[in-house]
Each structure stands twice: as structure tokens, then as C-alpha cells.
PDB file of N, CA and C in Angstrom:
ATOM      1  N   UNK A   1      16.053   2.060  14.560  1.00  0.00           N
ATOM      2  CA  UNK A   1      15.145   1.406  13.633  1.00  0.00           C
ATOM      3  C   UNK A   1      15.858   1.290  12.287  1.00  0.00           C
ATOM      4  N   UNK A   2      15.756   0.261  11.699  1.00  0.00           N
ATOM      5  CA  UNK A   2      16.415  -0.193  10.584  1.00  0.00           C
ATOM      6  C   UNK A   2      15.462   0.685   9.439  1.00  0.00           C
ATOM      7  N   UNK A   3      16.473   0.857   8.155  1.00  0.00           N
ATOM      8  CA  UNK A   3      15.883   1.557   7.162  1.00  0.00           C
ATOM      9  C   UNK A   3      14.670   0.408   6.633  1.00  0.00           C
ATOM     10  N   UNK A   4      14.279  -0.783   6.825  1.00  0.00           N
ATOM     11  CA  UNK A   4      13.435  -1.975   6.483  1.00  0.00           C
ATOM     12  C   UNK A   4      12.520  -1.535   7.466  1.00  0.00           C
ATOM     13  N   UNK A   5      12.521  -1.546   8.834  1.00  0.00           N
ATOM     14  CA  UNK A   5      11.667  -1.066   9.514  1.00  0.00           C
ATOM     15  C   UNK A   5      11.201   0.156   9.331  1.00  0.00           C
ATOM     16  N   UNK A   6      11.893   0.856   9.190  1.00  0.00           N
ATOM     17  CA  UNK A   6      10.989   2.283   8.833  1.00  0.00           C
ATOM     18  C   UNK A   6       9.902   2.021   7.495  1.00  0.00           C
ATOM     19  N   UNK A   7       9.839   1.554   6.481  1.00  0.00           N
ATOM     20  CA  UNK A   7       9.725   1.893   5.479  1.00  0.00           C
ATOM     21  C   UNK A   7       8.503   0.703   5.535  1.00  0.00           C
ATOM     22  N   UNK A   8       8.385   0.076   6.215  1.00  0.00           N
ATOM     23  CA  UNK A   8       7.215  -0.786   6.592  1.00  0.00           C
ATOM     24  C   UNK A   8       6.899  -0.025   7.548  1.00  0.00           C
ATOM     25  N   UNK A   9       6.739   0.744   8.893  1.00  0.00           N
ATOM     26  CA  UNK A   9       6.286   1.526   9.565  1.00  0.00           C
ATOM     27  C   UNK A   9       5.228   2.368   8.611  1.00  0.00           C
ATOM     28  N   UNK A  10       6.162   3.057   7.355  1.00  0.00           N
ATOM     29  CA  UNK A  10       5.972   3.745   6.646  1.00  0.00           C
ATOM     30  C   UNK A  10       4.558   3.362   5.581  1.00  0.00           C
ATOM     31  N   UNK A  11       4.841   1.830   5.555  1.00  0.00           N
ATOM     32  CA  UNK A  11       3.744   1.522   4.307  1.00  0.00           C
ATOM     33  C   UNK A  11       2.416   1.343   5.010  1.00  0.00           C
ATOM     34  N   UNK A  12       2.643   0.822   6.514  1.00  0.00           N
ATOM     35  CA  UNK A  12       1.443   0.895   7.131  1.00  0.00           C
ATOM     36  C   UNK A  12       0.585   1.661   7.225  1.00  0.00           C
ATOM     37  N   UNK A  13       1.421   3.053   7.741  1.00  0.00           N
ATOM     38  CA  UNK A  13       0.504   4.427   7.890  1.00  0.00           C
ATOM     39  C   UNK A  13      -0.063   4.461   6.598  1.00  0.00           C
ATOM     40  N   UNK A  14       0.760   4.843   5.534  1.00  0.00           N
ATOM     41  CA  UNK A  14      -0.207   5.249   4.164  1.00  0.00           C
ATOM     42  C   UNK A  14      -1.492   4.010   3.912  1.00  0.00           C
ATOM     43  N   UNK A  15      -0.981   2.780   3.917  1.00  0.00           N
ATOM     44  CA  UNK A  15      -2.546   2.014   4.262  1.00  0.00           C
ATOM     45  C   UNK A  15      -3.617   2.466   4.824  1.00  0.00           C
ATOM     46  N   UNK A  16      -3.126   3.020   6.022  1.00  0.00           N
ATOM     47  CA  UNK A  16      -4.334   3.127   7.336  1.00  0.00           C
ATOM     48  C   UNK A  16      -4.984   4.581   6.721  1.00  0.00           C
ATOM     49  N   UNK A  17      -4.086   5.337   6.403  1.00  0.00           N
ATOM     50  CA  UNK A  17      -4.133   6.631   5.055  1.00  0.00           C
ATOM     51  C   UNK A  17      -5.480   6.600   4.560  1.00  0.00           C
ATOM     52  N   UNK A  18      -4.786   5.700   3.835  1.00  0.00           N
ATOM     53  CA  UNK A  18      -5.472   5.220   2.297  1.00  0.00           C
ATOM     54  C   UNK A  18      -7.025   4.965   2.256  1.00  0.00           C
ATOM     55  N   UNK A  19      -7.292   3.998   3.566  1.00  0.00           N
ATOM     56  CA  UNK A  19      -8.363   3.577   3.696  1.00  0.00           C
ATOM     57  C   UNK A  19      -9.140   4.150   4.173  1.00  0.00           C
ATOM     58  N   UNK A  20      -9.143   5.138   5.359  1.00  0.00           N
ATOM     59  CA  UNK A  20      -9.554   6.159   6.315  1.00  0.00           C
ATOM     60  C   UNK A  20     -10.189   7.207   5.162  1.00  0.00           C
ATOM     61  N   UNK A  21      -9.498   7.527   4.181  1.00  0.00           N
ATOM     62  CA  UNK A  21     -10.006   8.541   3.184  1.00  0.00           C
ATOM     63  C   UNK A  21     -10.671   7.785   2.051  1.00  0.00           C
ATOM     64  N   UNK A  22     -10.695   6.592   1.639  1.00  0.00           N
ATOM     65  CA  UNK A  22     -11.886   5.760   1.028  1.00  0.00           C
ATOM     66  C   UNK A  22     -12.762   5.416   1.910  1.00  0.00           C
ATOM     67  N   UNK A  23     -12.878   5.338   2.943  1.00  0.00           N
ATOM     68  CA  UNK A  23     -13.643   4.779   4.424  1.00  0.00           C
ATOM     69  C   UNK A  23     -15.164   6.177   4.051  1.00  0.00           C
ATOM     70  N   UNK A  24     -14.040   7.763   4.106  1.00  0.00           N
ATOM     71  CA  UNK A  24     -14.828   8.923   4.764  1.00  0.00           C
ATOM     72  C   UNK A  24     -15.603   9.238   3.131  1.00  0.00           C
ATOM     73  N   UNK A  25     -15.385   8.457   1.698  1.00  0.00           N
ATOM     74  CA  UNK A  25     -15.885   8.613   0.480  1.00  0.00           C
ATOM     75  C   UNK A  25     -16.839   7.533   0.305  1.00  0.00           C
ATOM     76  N   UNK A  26     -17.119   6.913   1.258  1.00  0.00           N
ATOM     77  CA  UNK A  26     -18.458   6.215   1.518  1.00  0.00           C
ATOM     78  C   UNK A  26     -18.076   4.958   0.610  1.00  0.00           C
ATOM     79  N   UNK A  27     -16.899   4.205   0.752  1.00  0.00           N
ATOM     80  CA  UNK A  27     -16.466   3.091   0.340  1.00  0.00           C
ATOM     81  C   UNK A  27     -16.990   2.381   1.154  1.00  0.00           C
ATOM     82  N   UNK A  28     -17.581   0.250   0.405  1.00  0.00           N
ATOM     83  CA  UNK A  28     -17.348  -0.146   2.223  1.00  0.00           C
ATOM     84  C   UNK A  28     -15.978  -1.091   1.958  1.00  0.00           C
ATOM     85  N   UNK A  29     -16.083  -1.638   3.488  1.00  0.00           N
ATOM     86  CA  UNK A  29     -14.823  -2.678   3.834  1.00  0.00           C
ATOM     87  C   UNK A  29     -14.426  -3.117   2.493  1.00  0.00           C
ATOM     88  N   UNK A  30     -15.059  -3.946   1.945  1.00  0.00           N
ATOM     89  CA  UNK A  30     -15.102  -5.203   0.973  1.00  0.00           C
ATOM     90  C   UNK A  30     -14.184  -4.171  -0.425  1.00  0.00           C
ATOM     91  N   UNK A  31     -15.166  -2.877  -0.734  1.00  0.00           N
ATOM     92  CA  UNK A  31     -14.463  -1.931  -1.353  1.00  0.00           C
ATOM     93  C   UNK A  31     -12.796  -1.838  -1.129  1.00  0.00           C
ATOM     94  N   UNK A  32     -12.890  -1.451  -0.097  1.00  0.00           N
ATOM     95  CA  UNK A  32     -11.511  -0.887   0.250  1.00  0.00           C
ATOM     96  C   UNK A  32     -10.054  -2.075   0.271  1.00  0.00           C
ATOM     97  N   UNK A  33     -10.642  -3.133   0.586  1.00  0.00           N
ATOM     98  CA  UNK A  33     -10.074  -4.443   0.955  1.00  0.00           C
ATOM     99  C   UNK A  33      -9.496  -4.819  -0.657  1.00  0.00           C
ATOM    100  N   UNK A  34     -10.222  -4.621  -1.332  1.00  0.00           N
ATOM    101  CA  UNK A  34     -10.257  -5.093  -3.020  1.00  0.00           C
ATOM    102  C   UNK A  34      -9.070  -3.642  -3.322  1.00  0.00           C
ATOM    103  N   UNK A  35      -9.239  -2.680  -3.645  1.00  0.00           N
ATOM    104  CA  UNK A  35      -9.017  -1.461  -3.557  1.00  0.00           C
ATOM    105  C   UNK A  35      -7.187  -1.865  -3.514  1.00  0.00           C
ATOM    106  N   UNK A  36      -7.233  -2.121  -2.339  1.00  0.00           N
ATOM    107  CA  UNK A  36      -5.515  -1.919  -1.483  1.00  0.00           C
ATOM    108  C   UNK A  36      -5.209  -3.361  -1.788  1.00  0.00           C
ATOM    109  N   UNK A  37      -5.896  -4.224  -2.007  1.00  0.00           N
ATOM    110  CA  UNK A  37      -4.993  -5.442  -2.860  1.00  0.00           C
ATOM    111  C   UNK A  37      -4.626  -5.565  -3.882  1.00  0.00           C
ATOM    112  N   UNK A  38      -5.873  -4.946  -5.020  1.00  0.00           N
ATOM    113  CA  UNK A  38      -4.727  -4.412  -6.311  1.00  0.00           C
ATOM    114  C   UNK A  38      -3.869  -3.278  -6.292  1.00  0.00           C
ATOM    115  N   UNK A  39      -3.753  -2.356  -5.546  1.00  0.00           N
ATOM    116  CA  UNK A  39      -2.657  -1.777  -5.224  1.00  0.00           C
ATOM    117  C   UNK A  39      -1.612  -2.459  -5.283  1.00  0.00           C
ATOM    118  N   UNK A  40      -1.458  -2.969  -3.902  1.00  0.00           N
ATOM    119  CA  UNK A  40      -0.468  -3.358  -3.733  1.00  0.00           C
ATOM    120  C   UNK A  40       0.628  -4.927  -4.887  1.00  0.00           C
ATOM    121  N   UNK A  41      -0.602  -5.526  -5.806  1.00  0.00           N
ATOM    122  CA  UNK A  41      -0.232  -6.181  -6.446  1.00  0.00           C
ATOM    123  C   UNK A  41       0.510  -5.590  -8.046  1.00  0.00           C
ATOM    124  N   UNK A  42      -0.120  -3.756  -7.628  1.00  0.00           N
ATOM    125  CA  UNK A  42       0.522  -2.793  -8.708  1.00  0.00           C
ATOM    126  C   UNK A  42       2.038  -2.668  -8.444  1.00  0.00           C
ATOM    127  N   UNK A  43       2.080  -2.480  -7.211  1.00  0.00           N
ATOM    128  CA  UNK A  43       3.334  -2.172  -6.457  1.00  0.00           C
ATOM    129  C   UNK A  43       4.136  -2.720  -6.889  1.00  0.00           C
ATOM    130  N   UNK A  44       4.112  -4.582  -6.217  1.00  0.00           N
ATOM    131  CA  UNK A  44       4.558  -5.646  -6.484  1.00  0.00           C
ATOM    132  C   UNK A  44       5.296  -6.034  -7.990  1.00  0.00           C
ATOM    133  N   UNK A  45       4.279  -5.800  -8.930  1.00  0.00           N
ATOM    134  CA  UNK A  45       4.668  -5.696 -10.120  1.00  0.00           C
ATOM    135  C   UNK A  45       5.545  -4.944 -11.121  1.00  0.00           C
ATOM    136  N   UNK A  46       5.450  -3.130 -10.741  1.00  0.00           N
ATOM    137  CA  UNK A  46       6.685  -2.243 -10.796  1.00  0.00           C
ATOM    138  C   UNK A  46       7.960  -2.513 -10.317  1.00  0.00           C
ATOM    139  N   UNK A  47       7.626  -3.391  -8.696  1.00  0.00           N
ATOM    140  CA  UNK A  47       8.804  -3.494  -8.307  1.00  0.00           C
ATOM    141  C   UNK A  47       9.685  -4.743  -9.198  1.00  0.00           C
ATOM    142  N   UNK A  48       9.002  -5.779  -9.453  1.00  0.00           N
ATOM    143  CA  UNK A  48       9.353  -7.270 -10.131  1.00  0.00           C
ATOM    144  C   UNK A  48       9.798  -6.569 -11.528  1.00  0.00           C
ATOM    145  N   UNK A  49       9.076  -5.571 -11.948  1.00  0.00           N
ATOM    146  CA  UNK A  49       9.944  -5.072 -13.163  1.00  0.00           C
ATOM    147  C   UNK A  49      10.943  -3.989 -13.373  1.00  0.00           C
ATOM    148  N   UNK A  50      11.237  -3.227 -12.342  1.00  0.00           N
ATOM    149  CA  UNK A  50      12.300  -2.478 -12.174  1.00  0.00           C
ATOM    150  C   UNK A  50      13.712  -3.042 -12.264  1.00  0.00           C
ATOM    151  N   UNK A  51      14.648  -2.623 -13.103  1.00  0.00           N
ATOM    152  CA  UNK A  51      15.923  -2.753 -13.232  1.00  0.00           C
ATOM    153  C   UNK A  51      16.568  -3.162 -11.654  1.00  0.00           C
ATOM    154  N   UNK A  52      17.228  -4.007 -11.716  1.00  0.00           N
ATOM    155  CA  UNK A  52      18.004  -4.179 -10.238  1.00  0.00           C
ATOM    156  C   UNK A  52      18.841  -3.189 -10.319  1.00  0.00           C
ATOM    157  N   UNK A  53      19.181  -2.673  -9.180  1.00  0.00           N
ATOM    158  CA  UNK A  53      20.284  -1.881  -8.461  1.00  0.00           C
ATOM    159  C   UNK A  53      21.655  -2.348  -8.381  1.00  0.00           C
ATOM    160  N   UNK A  54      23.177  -1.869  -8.305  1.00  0.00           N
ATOM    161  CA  UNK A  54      24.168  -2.528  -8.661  1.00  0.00           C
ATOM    162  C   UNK A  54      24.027  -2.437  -6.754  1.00  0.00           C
TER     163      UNK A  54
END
């Protein structure tokens, strides 16, 4: 498995994570759905502003 594959393997679980434990805090879908899209548009954005790597 490629280090790309793992690390998407990887982002999945913490999703499924993520949601399972907002799921059991009496979030609903729509919650959680909203929730993990600005996440991930947090992500997105650290990453777009992080210094490139040589």
C-alpha cells in the first residue's frame, strides 16, 4: 500500500471516528454532514497555506 493510500485509508477511519462519536452526542445526519465539511475545508485551507516542502 502506497504511503497515499494509507493516509486516505487513514482519513476515512477518523471520519467514520468522527461521526460515530457526534452520532452517540445526539448530533443528527445534517449536523454531522455540515460538521465534517467545514472541517475538512479547515484542513484544506492549512494545507493551501502551509509553506511547500523542498
Amino acid at each position: 500500500m502506497s504511503n497515499f493510500q494509507a493516509g486516505y485509508v487513514h482519513g476515512v477511519h477518523v471520519a467514520a471516528v468522527t461521526a460515530s462519536a457526534l452520532r452517540d452526542a445526539g448530533k443528527t445526519p445534517d449536523e454531522i454532514a455540515a460538521m465534517l465539511t467545514e472541517l475538512a475545508a479547515r484542513l484544506e485551507a492549512d494545507q493551501d497555506s502551509a509553506p511547500e516542502k523542498p
